[in-house]
Protein backbone atom coordinates (compact mmCIF):
# COMPACT_ATOMS: atom_id res chain seq x y z
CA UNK A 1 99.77 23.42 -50.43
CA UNK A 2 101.70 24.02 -47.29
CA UNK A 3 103.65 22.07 -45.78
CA UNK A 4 104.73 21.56 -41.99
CA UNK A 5 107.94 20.66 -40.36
CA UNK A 6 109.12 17.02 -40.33
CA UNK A 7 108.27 15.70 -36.78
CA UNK A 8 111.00 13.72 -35.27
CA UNK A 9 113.67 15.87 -36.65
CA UNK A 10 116.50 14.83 -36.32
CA UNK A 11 115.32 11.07 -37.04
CA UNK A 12 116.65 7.76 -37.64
CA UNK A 13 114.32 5.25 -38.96
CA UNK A 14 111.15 6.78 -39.74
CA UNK A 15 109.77 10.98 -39.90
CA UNK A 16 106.20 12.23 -40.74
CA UNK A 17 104.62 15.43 -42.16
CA UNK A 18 101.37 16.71 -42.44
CA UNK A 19 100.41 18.94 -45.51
CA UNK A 20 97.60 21.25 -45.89
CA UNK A 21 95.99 21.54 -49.36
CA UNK A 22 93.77 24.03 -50.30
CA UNK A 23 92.91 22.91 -53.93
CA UNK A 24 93.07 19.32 -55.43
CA UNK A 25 96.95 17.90 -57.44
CA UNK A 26 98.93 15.09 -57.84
CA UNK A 27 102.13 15.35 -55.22
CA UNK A 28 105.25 14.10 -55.57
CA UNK A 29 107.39 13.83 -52.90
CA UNK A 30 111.49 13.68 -53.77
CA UNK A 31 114.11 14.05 -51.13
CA UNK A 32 118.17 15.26 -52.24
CA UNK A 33 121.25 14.79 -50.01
CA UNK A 34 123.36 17.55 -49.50
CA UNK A 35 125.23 16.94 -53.02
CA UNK A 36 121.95 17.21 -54.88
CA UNK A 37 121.52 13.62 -55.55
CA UNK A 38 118.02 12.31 -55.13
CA UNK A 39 117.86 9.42 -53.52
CA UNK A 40 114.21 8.74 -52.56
CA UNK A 41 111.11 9.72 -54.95
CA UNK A 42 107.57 8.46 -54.28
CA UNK A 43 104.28 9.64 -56.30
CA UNK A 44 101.67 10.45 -53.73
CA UNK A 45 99.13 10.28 -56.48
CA UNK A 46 95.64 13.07 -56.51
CA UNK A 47 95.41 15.13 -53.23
CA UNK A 48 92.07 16.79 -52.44
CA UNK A 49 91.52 19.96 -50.43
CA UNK A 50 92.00 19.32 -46.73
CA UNK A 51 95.16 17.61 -44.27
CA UNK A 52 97.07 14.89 -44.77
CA UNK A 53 100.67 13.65 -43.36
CA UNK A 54 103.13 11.54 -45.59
CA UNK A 55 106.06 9.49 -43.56
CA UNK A 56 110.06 9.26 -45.04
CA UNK A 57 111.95 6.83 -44.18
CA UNK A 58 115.82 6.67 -43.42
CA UNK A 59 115.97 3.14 -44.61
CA UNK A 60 119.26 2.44 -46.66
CA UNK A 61 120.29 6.41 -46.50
CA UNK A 62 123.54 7.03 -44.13
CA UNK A 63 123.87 9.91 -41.48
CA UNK A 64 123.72 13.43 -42.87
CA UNK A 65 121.15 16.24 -43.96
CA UNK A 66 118.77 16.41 -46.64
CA UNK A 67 116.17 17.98 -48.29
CA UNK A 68 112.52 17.16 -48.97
CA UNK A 69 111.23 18.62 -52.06
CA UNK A 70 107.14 18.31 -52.21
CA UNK A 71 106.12 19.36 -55.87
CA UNK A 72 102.43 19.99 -56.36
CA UNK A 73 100.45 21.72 -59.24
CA UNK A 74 103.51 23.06 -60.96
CA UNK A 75 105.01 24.35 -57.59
CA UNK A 76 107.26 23.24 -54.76
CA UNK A 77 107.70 23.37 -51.14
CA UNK A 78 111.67 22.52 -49.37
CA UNK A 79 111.72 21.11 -45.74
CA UNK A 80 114.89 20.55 -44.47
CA UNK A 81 115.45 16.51 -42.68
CA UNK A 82 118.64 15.73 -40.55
CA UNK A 83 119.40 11.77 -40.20
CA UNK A 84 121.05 10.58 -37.22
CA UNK A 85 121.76 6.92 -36.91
């Protein structure tokens, strides 16, 4: 799987990205703030080969940067978000 850059970035309500999977997994998408809490975790269930593009919300999170952690077939790829209310 790779994984592209969060487009709006900085955002405040509501940022996308698009993923590009060469073989088939269940995804799980967790994001941490900057003291390695998680505070958002959704399943994205069975991915098959080919593109897709997931959404995060900012929705109850303040100001601040965090990370988005995508884990797929026993590996994991980091993209960096900034929220700015």
């Amino acid at each position: 799987m790779r994984l592209g850059s969060a487009s709006p970035n900085p955002f405040s309500s509501v940022t996308g990205i698009s993923a590009d999977f060469h073989e088939s997994g269940f995804l799980t998408l967790l994001v941490f703030d900057i003291s390695g809490r998680l505070v958002f975790a959704r399943d994205e269930g069975f991915q098959t080969p080919g593109n897709a593009r997931f959404t995060i919300s900012a929705e109850g999170l303040p100001s601040g940067r965090y990370l988005l952690v995508a884990r797929f077939n026993g590996g994991q790829s980091l993209v960096p978000l900034l929220i700015a209310k």
